[in-house]
Each structure stands twice: as structure tokens, then as C-alpha cells.
C-alpha atoms as a PDB file:
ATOM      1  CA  UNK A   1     113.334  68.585  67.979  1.00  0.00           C
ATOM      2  CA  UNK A   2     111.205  69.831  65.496  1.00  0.00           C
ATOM      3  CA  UNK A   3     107.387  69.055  64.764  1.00  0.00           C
ATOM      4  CA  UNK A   4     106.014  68.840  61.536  1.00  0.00           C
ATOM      5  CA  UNK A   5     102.509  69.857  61.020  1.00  0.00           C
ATOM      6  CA  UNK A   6     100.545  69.191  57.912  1.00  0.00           C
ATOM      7  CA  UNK A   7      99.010  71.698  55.982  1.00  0.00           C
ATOM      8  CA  UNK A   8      95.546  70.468  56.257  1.00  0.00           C
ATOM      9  CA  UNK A   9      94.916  71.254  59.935  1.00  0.00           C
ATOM     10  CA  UNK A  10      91.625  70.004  61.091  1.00  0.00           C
ATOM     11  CA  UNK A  11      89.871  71.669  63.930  1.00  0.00           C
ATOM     12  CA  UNK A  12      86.853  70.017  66.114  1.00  0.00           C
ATOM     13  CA  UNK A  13      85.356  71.647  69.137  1.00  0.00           C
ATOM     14  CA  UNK A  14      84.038  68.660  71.624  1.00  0.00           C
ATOM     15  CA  UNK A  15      81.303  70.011  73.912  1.00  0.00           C
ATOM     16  CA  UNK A  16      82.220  68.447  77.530  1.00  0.00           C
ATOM     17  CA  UNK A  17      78.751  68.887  79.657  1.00  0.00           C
ATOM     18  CA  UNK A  18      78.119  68.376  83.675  1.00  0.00           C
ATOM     19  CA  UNK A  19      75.139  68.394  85.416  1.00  0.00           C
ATOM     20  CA  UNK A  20      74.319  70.833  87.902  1.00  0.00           C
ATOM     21  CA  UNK A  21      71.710  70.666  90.746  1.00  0.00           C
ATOM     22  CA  UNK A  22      69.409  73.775  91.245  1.00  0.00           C
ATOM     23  CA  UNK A  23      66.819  72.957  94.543  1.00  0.00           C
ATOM     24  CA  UNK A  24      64.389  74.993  94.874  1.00  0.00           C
ATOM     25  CA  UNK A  25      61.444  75.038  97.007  1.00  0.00           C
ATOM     26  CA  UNK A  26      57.810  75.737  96.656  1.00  0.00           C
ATOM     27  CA  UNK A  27      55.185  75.887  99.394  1.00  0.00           C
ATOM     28  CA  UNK A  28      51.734  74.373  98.747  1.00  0.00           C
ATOM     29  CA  UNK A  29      48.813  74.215 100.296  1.00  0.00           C
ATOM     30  CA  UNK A  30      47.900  71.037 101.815  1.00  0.00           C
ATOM     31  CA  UNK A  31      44.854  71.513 104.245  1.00  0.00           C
ATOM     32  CA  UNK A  32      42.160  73.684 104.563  1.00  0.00           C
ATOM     33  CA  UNK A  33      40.980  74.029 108.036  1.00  0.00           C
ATOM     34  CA  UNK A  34      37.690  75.485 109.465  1.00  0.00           C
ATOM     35  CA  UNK A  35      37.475  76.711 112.857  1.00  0.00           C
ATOM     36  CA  UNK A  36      34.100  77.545 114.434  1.00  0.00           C
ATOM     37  CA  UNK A  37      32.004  77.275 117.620  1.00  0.00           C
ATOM     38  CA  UNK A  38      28.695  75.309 118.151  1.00  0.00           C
ATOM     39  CA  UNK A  39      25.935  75.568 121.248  1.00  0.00           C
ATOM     40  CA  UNK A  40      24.583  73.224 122.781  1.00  0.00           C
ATOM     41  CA  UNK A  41      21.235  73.377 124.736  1.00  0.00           C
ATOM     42  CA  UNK A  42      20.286  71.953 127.884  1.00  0.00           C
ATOM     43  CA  UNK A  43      16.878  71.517 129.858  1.00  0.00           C
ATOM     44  CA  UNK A  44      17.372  72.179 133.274  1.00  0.00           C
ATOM     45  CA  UNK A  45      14.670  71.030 136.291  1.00  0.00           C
ATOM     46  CA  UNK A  46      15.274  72.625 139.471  1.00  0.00           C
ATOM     47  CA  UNK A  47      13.237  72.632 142.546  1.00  0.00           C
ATOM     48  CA  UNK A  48      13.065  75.584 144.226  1.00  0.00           C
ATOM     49  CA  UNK A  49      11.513  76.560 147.557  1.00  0.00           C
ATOM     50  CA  UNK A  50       9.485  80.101 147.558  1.00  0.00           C
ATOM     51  CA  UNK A  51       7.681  81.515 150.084  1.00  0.00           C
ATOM     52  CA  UNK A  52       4.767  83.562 150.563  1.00  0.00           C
ATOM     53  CA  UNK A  53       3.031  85.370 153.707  1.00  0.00           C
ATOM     54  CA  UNK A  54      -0.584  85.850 154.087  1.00  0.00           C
ATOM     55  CA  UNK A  55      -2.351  87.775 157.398  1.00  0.00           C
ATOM     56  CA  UNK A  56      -4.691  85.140 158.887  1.00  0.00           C
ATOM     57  CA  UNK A  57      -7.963  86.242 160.669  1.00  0.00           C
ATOM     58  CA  UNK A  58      -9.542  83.613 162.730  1.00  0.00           C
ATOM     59  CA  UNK A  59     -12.885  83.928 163.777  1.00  0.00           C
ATOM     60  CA  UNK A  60     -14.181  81.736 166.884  1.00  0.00           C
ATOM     61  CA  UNK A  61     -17.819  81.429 168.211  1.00  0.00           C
ATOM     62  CA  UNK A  62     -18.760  79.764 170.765  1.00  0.00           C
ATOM     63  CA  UNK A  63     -21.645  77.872 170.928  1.00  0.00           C
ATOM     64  CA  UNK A  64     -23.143  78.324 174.117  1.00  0.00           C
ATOM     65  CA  UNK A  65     -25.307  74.590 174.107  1.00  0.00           C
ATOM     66  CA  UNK A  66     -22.073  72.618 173.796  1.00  0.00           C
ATOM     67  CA  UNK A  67     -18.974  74.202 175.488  1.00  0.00           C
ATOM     68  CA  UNK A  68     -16.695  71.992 173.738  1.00  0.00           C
ATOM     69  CA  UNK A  69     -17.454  73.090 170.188  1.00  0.00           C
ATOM     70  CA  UNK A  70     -16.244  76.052 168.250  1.00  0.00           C
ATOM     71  CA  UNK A  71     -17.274  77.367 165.026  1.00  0.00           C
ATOM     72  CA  UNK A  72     -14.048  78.694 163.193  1.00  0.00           C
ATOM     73  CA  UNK A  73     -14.211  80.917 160.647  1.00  0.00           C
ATOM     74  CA  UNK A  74     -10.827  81.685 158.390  1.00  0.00           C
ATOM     75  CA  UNK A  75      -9.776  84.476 156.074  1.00  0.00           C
ATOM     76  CA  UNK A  76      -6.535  84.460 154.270  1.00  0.00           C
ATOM     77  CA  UNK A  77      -5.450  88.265 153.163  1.00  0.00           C
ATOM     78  CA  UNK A  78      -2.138  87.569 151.144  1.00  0.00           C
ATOM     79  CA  UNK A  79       0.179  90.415 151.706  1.00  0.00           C
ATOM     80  CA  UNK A  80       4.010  89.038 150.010  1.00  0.00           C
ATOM     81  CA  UNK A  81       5.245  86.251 148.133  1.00  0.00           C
ATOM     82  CA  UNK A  82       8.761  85.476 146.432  1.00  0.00           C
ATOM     83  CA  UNK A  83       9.056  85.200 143.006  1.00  0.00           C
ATOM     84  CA  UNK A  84      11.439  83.677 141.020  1.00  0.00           C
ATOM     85  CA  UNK A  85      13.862  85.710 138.203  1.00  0.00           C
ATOM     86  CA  UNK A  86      15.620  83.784 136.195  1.00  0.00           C
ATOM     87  CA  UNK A  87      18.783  85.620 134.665  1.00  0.00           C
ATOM     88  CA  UNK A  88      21.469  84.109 132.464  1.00  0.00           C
ATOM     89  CA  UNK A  89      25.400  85.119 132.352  1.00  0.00           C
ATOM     90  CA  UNK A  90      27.425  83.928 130.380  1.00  0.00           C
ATOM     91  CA  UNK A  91      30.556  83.015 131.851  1.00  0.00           C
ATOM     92  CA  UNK A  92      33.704  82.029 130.113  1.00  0.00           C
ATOM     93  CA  UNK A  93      34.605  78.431 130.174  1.00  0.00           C
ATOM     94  CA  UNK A  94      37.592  78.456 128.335  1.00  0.00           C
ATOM     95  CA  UNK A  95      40.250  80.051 125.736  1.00  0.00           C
ATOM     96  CA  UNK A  96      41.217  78.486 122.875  1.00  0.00           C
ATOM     97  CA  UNK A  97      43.948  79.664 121.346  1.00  0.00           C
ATOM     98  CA  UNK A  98      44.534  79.210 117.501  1.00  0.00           C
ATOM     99  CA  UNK A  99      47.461  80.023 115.619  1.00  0.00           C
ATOM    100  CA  UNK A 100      49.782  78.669 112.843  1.00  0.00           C
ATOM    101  CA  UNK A 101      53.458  77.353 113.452  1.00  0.00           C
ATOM    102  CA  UNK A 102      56.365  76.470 111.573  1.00  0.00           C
ATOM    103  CA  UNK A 103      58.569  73.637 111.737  1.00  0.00           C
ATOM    104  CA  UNK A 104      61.934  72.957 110.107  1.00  0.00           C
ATOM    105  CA  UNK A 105      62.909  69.244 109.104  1.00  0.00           C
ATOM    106  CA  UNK A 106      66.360  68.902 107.276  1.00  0.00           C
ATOM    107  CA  UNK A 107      65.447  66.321 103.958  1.00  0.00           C
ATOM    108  CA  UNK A 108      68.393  64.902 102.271  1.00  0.00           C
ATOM    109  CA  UNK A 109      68.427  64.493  98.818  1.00  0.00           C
ATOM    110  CA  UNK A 110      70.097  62.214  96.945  1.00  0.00           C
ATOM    111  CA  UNK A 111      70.808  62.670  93.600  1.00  0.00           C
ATOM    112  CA  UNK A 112      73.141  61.006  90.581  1.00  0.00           C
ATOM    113  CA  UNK A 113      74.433  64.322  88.642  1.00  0.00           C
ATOM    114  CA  UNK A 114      76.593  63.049  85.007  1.00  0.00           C
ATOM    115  CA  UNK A 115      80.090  64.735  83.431  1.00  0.00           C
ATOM    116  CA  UNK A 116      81.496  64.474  80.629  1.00  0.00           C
ATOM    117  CA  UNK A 117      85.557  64.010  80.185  1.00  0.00           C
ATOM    118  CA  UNK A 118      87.192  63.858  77.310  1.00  0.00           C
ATOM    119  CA  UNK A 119      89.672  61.056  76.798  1.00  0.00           C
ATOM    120  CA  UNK A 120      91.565  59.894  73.985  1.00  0.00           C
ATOM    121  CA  UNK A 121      92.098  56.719  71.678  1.00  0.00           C
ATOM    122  CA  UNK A 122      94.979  55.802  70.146  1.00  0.00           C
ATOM    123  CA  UNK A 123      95.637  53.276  67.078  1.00  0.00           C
ATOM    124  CA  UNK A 124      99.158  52.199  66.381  1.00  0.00           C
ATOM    125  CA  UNK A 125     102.220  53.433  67.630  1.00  0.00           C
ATOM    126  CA  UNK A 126     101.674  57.325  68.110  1.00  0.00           C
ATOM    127  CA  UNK A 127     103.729  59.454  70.275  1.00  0.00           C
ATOM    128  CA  UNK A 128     101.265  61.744  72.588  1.00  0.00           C
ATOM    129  CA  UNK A 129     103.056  65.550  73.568  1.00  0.00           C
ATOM    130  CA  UNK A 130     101.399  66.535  76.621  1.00  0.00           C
ATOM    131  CA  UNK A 131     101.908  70.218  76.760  1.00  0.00           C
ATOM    132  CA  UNK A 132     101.557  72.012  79.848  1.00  0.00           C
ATOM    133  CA  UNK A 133     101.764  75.113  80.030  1.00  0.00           C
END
């Protein structure tokens, strides 16, 4: 069998195109956190007991008219007392750690990607030659 072509061969190039995905990622900042520590002040009342020591000199007449009385007479020499000293430490009441972690979520995508096919037409009775090679 022979095939007859005609001398006025046309060419056309058909662009077939496909969409592709590309995923990319990015990370952004979503947050900005500030981390700090505040005091707090507190009046405190306590009641102590302090103690002191003092030499006592007691003086005693008699008086001779009436037996039963006595004249007293009193010195106080102080010789100690305690004193209170009031010292702060700080002690630690507890750690706080702080750090950054990651986490990794699987997201699905979903996505409707296009092709193009060629196909063919045909009008009237035209014999198609499908040539493989």
C-alpha cells in the first residue's frame, strides 16, 4: 500500500501543558513574647521577746518608831540588753525554665492540578494510521 501525500504539507506544533505542584514552606513569626520578673513587697509585724538585765541595789532603813515599816530605796544600773538585727537572704523559691520547642503536624493538601491531551476530530469517512513505532 502506498500513501499519497500532497505537496502542500502543513505543519502545526500544539503546546500540551500540565500543572505541576511546587510546596514550599515559609516560617513566620506569629508571637512575640516577653518574659520578665516582678517583686512584690510585703509588711511584716512580728512580736518579738528581748531581754535585758539590770544590777538592782536595794536600800532598806528601818525606822526604829514603827518596826513594821521600811523605807526602800531602788537603783537600777543596766548592764546588757538584746537587740534585734534584722538580716535578709534571699532564698530561691523556684526555677523557671524557658525555652522554645518544635512540633511537627503532617497537613494534607489538597489540590486540583489540570493537563492537557491532545485528541482528535474527525469529519467524514477518514481512515486514521496509527503508527507506532
Amino acid at each position: 500500500m502506498s500513501e499519497k501525500h500532497n505537496s502542500t504539507n502543513e505543519e502545526a506544533t500544539l503546546q500540551l501543558h500540565k500543572e505541576e505542584l511546587q510546596i514550599s514552606k515559609k516560617m513566620m513569626k506569629t508571637s512575640d513574647v516577653k518574659v520578665y520578673k516582678r517583686s512584690y513587697t510585703e509588711e511584716k509585724q512580728i512580736l518579738i521577746p528581748v531581754r535585758h538585765e539590770e544590777l538592782v541595789v536595794e536600800k532598806r532603813k528601818l525606822n526604829e518608831a514603827e518596826a513594821e515599816g521600811e523605807l526602800i530605796e531602788t537603783i537600777r544600773i543596766p548592764l546588757s540588753e538584746e537587740r534585734i538585727e534584722v538580716t535578709l537572704h534571699p532564698t530561691v523559691l523556684e526555677d523557671v525554665e524557658i525555652y522554645t520547642q518544635q512540633f511537627e503536624e503532617i497537613i494534607e493538601i489538597q489540590e486540583t492540578l489540570k493537563e492537557e491531551k491532545a485528541r482528535i476530530n474527525t469529519v467524514g469517512n477518514i481512515r486514521v494510521i496509527v503508527d507506532d513505532q
